[in-house]
Protein backbone atom coordinates (compact mmCIF):
# COMPACT_ATOMS: atom_id res chain seq x y z
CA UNK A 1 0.00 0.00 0.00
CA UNK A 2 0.85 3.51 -0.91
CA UNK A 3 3.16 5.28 2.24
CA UNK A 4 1.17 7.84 2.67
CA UNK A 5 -2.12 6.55 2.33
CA UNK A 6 -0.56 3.97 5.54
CA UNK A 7 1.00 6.89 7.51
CA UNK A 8 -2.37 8.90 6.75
CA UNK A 9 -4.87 6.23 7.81
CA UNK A 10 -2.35 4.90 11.23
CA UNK A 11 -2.36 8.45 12.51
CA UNK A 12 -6.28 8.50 11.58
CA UNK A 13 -6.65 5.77 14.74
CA UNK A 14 -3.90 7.12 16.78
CA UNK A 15 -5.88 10.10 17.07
CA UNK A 16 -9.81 8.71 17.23
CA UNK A 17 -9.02 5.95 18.94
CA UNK A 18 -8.16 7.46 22.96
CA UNK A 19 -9.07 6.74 26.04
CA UNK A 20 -11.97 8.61 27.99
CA UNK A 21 -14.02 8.41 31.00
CA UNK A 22 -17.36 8.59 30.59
CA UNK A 23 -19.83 10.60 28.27
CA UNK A 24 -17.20 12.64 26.49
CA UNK A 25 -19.48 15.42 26.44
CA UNK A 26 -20.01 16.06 30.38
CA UNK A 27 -15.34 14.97 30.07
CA UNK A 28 -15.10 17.70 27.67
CA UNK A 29 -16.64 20.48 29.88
CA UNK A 30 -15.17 19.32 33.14
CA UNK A 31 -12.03 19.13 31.24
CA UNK A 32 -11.94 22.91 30.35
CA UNK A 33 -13.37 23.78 33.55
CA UNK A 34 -10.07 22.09 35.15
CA UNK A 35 -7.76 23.87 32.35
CA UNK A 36 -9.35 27.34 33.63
CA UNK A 37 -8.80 26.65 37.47
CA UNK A 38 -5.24 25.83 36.99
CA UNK A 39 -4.63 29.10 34.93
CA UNK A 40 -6.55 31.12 36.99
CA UNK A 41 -4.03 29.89 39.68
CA UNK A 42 -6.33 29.69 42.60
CA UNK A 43 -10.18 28.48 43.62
CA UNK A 44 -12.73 30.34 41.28
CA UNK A 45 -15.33 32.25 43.25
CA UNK A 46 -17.71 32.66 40.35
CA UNK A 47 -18.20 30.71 37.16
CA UNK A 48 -19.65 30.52 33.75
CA UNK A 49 -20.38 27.93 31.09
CA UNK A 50 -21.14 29.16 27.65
CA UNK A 51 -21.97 25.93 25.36
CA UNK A 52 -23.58 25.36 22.07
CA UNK A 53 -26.59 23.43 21.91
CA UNK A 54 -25.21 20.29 21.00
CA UNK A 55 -23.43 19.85 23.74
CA UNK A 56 -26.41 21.15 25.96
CA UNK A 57 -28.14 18.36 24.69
CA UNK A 58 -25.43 15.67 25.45
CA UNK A 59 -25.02 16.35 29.08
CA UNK A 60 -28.50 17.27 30.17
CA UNK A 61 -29.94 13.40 30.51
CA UNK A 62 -26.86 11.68 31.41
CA UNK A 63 -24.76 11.07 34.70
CA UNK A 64 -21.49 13.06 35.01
CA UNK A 65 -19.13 9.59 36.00
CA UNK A 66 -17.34 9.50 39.67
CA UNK A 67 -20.65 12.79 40.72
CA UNK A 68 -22.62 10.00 42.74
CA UNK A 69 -25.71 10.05 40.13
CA UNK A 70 -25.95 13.82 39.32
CA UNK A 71 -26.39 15.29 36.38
CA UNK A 72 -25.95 18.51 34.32
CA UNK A 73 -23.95 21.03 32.70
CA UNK A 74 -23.07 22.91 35.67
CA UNK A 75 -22.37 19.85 37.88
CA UNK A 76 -19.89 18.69 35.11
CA UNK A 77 -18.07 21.81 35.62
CA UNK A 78 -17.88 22.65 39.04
CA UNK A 79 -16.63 19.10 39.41
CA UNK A 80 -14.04 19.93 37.13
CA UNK A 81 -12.97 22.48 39.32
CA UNK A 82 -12.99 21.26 43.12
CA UNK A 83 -11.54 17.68 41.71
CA UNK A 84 -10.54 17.67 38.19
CA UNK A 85 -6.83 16.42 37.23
CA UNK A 86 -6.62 18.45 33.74
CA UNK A 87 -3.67 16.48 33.05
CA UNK A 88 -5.57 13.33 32.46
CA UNK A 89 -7.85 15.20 29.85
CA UNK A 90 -10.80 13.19 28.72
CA UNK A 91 -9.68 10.96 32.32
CA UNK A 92 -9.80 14.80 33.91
CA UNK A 93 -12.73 13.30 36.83
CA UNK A 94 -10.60 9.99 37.27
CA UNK A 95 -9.41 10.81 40.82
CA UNK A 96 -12.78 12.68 42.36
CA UNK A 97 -13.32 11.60 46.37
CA UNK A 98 -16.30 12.00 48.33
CA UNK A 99 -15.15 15.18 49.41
CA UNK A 100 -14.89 16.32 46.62
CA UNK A 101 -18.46 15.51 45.50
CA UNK A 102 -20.09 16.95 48.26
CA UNK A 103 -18.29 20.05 47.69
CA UNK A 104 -19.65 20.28 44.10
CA UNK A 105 -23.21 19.25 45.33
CA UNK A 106 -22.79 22.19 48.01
CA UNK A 107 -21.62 24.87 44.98
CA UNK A 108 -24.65 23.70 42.37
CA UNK A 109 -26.90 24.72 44.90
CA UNK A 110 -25.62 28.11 45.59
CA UNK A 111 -25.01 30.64 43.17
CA UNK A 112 -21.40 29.76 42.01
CA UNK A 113 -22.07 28.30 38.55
CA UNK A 114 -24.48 29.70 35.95
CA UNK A 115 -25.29 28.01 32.36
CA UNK A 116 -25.84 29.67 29.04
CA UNK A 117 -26.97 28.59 25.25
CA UNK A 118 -24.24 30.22 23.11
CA UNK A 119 -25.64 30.31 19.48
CA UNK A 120 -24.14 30.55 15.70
CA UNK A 121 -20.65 28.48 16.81
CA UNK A 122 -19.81 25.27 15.87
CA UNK A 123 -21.73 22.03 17.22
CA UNK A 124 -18.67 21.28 19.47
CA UNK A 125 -18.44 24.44 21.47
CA UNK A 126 -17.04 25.34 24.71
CA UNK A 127 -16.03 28.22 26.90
CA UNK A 128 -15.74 28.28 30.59
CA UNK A 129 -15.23 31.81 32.62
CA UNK A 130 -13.94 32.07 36.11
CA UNK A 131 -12.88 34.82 38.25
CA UNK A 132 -11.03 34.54 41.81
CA UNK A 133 -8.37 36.14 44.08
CA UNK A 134 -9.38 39.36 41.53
CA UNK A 135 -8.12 37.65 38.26
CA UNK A 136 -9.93 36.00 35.16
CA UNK A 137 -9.17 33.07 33.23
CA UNK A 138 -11.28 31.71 30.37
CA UNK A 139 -10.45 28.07 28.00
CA UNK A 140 -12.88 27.75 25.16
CA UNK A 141 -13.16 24.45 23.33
CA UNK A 142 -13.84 23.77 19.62
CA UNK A 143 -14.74 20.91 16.90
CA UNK A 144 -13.05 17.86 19.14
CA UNK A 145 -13.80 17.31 22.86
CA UNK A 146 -10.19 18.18 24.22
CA UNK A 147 -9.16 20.93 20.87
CA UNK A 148 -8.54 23.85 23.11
CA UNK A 149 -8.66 26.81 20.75
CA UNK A 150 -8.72 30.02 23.71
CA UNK A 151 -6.85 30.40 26.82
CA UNK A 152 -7.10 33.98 28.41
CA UNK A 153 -6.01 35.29 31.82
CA UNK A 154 -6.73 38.94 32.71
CA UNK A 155 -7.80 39.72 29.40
CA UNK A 156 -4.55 38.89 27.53
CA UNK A 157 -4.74 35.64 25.46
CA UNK A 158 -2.34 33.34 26.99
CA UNK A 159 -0.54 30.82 24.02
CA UNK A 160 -2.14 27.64 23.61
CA UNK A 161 0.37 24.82 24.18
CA UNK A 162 -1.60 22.11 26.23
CA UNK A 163 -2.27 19.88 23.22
CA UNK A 164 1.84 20.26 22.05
CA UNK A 165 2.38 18.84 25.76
CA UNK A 166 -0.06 15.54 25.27
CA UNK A 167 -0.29 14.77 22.04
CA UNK A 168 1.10 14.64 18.84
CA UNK A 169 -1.14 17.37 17.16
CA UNK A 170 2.04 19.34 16.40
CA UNK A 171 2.16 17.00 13.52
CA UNK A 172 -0.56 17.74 10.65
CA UNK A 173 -3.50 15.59 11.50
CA UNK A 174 -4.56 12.45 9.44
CA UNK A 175 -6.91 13.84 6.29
CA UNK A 176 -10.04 11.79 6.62
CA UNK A 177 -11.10 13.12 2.95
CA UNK A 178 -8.44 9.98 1.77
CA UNK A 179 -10.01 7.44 3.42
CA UNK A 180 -12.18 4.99 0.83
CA UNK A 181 -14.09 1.94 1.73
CA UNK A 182 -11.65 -0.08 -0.78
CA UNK A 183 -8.38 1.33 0.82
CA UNK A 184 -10.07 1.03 4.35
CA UNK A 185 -9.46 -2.50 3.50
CA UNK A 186 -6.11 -2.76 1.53
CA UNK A 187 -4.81 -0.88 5.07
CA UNK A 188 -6.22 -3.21 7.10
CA UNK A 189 -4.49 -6.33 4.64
CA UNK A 190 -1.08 -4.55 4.76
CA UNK A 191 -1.10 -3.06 8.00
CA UNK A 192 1.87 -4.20 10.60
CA UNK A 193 0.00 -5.39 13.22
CA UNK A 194 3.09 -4.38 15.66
CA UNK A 195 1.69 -0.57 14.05
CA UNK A 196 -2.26 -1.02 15.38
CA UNK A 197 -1.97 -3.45 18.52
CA UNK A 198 -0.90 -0.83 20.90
CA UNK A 199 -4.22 1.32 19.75
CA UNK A 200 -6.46 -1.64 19.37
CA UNK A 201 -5.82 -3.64 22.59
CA UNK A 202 -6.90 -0.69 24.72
CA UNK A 203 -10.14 -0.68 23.19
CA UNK A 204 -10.76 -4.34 23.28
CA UNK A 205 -9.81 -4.66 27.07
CA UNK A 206 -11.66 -1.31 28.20
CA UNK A 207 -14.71 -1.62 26.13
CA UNK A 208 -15.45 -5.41 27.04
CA UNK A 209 -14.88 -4.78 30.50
CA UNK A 210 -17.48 -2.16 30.61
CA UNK A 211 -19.81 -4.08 28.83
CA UNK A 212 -18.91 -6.79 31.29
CA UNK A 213 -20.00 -4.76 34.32
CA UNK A 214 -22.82 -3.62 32.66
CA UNK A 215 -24.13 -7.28 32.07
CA UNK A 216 -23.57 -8.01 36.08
CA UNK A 217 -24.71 -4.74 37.51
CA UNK A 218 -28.15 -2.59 36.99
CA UNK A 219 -27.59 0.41 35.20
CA UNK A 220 -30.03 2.74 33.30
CA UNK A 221 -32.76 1.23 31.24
CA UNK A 222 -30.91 -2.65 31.50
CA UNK A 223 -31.23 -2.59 27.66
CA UNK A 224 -28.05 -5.09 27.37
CA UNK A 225 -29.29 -7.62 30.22
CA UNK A 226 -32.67 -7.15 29.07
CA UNK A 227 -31.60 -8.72 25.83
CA UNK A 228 -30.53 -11.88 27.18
CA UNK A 229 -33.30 -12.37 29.87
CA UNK A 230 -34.75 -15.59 29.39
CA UNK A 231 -32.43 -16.85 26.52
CA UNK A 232 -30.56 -19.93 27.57
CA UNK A 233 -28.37 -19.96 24.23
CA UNK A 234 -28.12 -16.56 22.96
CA UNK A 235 -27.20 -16.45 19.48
CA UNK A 236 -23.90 -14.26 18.18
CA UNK A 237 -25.51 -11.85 17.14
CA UNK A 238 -27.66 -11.67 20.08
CA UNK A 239 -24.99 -11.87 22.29
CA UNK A 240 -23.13 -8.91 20.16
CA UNK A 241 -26.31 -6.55 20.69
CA UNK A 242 -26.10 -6.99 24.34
CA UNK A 243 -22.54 -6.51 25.29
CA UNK A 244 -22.92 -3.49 23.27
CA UNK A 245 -25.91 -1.74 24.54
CA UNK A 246 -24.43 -2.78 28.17
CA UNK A 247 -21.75 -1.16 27.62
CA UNK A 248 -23.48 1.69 26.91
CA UNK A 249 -26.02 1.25 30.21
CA UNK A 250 -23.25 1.04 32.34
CA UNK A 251 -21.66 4.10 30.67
CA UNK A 252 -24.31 6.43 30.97
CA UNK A 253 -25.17 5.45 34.21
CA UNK A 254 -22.44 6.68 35.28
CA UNK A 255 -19.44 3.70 35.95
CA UNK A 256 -16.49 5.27 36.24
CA UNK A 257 -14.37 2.59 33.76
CA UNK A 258 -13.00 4.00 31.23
CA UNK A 259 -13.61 3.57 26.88
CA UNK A 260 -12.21 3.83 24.32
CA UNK A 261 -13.75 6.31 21.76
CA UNK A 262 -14.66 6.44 18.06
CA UNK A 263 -15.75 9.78 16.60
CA UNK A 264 -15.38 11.66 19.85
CA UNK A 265 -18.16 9.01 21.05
CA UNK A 266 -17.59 6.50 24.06
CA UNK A 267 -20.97 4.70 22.78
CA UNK A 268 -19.49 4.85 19.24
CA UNK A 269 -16.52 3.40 20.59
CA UNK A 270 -18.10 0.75 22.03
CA UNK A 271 -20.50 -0.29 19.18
CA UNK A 272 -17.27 -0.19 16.26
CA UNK A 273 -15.21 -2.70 18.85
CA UNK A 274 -17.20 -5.09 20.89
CA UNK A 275 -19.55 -6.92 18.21
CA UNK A 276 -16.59 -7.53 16.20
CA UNK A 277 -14.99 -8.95 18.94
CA UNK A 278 -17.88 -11.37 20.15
CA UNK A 279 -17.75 -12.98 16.90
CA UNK A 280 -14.22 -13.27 17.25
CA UNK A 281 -14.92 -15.25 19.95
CA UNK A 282 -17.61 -17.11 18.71
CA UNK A 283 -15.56 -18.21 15.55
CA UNK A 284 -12.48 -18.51 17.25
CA UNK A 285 -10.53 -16.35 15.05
CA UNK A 286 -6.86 -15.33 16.03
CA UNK A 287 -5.69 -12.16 17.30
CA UNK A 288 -4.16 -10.66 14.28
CA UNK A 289 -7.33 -11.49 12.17
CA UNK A 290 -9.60 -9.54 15.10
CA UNK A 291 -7.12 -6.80 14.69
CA UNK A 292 -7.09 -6.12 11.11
CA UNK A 293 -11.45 -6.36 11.21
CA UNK A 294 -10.93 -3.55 13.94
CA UNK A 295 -9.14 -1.65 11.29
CA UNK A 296 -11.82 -2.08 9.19
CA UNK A 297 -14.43 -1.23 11.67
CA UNK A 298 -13.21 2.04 13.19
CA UNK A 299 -12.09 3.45 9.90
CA UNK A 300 -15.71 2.65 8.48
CA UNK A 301 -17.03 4.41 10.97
CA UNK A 302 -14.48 7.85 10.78
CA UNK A 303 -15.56 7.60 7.03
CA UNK A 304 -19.05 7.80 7.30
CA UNK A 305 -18.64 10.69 10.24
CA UNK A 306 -16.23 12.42 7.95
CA UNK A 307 -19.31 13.70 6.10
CA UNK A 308 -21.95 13.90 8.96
CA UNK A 309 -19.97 15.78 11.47
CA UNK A 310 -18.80 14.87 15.23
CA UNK A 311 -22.59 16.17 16.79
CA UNK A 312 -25.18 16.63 14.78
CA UNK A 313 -29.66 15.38 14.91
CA UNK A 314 -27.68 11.99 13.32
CA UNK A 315 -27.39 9.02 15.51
CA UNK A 316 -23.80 8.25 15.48
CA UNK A 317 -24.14 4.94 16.66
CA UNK A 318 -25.86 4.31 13.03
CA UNK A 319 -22.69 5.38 11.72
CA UNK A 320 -20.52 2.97 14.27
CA UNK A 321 -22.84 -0.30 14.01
CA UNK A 322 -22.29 -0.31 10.34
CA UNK A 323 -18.67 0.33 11.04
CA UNK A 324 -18.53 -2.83 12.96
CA UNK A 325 -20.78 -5.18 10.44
CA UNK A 326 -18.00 -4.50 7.81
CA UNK A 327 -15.93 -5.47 10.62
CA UNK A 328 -17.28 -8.51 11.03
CA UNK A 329 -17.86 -9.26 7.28
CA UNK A 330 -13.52 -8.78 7.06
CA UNK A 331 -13.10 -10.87 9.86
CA UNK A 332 -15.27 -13.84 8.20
CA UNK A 333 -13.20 -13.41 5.23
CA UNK A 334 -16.69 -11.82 3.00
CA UNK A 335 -15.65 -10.54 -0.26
CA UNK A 336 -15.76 -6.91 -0.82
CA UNK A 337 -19.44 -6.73 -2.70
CA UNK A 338 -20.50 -7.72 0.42
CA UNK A 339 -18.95 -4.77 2.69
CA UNK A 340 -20.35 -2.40 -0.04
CA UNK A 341 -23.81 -3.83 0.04
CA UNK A 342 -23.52 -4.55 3.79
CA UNK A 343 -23.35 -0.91 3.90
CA UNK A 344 -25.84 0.24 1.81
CA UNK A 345 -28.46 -2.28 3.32
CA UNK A 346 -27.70 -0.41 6.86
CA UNK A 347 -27.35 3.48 6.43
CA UNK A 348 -30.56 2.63 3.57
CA UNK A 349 -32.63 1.65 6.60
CA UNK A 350 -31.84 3.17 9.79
CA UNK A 351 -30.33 6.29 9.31
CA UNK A 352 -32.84 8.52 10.32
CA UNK A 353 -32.54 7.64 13.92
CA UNK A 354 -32.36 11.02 15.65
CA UNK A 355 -29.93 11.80 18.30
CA UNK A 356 -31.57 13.81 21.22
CA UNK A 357 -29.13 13.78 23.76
CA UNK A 358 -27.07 11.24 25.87
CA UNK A 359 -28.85 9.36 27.82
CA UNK A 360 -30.43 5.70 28.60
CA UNK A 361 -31.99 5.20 25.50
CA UNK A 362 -28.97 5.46 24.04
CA UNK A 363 -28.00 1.72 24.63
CA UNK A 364 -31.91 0.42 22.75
CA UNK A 365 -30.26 2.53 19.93
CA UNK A 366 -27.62 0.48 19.70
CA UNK A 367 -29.35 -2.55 20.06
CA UNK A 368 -31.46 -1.43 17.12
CA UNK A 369 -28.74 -0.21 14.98
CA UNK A 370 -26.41 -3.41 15.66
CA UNK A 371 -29.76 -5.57 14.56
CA UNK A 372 -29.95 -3.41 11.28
CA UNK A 373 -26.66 -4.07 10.34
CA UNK A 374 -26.60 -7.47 10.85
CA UNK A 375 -28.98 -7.99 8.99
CA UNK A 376 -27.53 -5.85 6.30
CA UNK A 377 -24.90 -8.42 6.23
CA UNK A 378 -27.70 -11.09 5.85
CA UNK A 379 -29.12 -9.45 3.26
CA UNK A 380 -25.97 -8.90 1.38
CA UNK A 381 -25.09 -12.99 1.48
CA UNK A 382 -28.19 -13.36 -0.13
CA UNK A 383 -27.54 -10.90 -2.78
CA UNK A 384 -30.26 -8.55 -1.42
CA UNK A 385 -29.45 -4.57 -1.42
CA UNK A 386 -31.47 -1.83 -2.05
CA UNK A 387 -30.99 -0.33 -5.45
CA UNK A 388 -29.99 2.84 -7.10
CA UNK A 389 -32.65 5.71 -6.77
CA UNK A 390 -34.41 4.04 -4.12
CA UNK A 391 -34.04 7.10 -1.57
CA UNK A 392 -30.69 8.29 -1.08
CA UNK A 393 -29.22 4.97 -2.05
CA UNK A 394 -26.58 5.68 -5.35
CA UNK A 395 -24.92 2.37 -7.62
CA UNK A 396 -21.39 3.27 -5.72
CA UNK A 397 -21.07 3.00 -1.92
CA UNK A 398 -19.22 6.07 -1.84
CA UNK A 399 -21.60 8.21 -3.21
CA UNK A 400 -24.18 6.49 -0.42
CA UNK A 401 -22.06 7.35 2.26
CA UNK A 402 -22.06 11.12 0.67
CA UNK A 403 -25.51 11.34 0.56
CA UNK A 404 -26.50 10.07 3.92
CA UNK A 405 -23.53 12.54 5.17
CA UNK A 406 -25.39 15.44 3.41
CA UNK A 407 -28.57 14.32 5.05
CA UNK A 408 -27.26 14.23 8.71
CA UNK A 409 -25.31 17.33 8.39
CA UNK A 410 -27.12 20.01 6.41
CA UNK A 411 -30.81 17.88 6.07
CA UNK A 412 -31.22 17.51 9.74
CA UNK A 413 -29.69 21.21 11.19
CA UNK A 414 -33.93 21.78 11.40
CA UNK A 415 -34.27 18.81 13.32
CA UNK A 416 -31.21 19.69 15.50
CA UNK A 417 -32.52 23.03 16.58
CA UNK A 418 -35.96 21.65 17.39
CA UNK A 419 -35.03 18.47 19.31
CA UNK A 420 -33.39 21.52 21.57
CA UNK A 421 -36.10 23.51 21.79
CA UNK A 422 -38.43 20.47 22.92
CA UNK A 423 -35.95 19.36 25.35
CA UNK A 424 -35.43 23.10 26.78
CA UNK A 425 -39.21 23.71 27.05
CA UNK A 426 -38.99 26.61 24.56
């Protein structure tokens, strides 16, 4: 394979594929929140969080991990503050105590933190205020959930160097407008697997042990143990639905274990990795073969977000259970007809699945999504697909993927702005 396109599409997962704890959207504002403490040098007295929409709608329903069950913008932040290690980034609430949660349950009822809808930014937008000891800081956020784009103390803009420190984004970043379907999978053939195993590993041990604890412990909705209740011999695919969604149970609940993320998604991450690797298991492939399907899986996925955007009225999980039936059609050796129609078959039928915040439902979603798909790959063995000009379907997968893109990211902007609106009783 090409150098470049290998270099391009390695430092692709390097960068989507990292480790965060809990709903990276609730992480991404106690993150800053922790960024702004430490410049302001002191406690804050006062604080603000100015946030766009989308990210409104991400952390209202869900539990900020290692708060004790509470929820909310605000709470996300002030925990940031009293206990957040901003070292750790999307880990930043990794080390909270008791202490330190009673403190932030004392400051959300007082006057300390206030909450505002910042409009005409991008989806993925950020910016917390404080003021203490008679100084100012502010860290504003942008497009990614750690992409720190502002730091200001006193007024003066202060040089933004956290992301030289922590990562390799002093390098250009991987273009995702090079990544195909067809050399998704030449990369995963060639790939050294000495190159991936130190990004994939993570995500198989994190993501199955959430799912794990999940399965043994009652969290949310129970979509995942739900699944399995009453079935004595749970079929693969079965079995791949219900790790996933209790993965996502757990998650959202609140466990503290960490993911590993797809897309800037925890639940993405989870629904790309753990399906393929249940029918690993079931068919007893090796490691190197589970690898190289992982490849295919995550990159998939980063393809078809490429065009929809990182938050958006689109259900990303749509985007990531697809991602992990091609997956699973690489790692059962499937020719390539069948990843394309695989594909089609999914994003034809499910795509419209609206995303209206984190929250429980989220794990039914990807119980429904991970039953599409599977079924896509049915469908495909059978030499079933939906045709050209039915819908948004095209005769090249490419062109699919395009259109469904254009659909989630300009078609359903409308559908964005009212799913707020309902959910902030306007």
């Amino acid at each position: 394979m090409d150098t470049e396109y290998y270099q391009n599409h390695l430092k692709i997962l390097k960068e989507e594929l990292i480790v965060a704890l809990g709903c990276t959207e609730p992480i991404a504002i106690a993150y800053a929140a922790a960024r702004a403490r430490d410049l302001l040098g002191a406690m804050p007295e006062r604080c603000v969080v100015r946030s766009s929409g989308n990210i409104i709608k991400n952390v209202m329903g869900v539990t900020v991990p290692n708060s004790g069950g509470m929820r909310g913008v605000a709470i996300a932040a002030i925990l940031g503050i009293v206990g957040g290690e901003a070292d750790r980034e999307l880990e930043v609430l990794e080390a909270v105590t008791e202490q330190n949660r009673a403190e932030a349950k004392r400051l959300s009822e007082s006057n300390f933190c206030t909450c505002e809808l910042i409009q005409n930014v991008s989806n993925l937008y950020i910016v917390i205020e404080v003021w203490g000891g008679g100084h100012q800081a502010l860290v504003e956020i942008q497009d990614t959930h750690k992409n720190i784009t502002r730091m200001e103390k006193d007024g003066e803009k202060i040089p933004v160097q956290i992301r030289l420190e922590h990562s390799d984004s002093s390098e250009p970043k991987g273009d995702r407008s090079l990544l195909t379907l067809r050399n998704i999978v030449e990369f995963a053939d060639a790939v050294s697997v000495e190159d991936v195993a130190p990004i994939l590993e993570p995500q198989i041990q994190y993501n199955m042990a959430i799912c794990e604890e999940g399965l043994k412990n009652p969290y949310g909705a129970e979509v995942g143990r739900v699944l399995l209740d009453g079935s004595h011999e749970p079929t693969v695919g079965l079995r791949a639905r219900a790790y996933a969604s209790a993965g996502s149970d757990a998650r959202m609940g609140g466990c503290a274990l960490p993911v590993v993320i797809n897309s800037g998604s925890g639940n993405q991450g989870i629904t790309v990795s753990v399906p393929v690797v249940i029918y690993a298991q079931e068919y007893h492939a090796e490691q190197e073969k589970l690898l190289r399907a992982l490849v295919v899986s995550n990159l998939v996925a980063i393809l078809q977000k490429r065009y929809i955007g990182s938050l958006s009225a689109y259900c990303g999980v749509v985007s990531a259970a697809c991602g992990a039936a091609c997956g699973i059609c690489y790692l059962l050796d499937y020719p390539y007809d069948v990843l394309c129609s695989t594909i089609t078959n999914t994003i034809g039928t499910v795509s419209g699945m609206v995303c209206d915040g984190a929250k429980s439902s989220c794990a039914a979603k990807i119980s429904t999504a991970l039953q599409t798909a599977l079924l896509g790959i049915k469908m495909s063995l059978h030499e079933r697909s939906f045709q050209p000009g039915e819908g948004l379907v095209n005769d090249d997968v490419e062109t699919t993927i395009r259109n469904i893109g254009r659909m989630g990211r300009e078609g359903m902007k409308g559908t964005d702005l009212e799913i707020l609106n309902i959910m902030l009783g306007n």
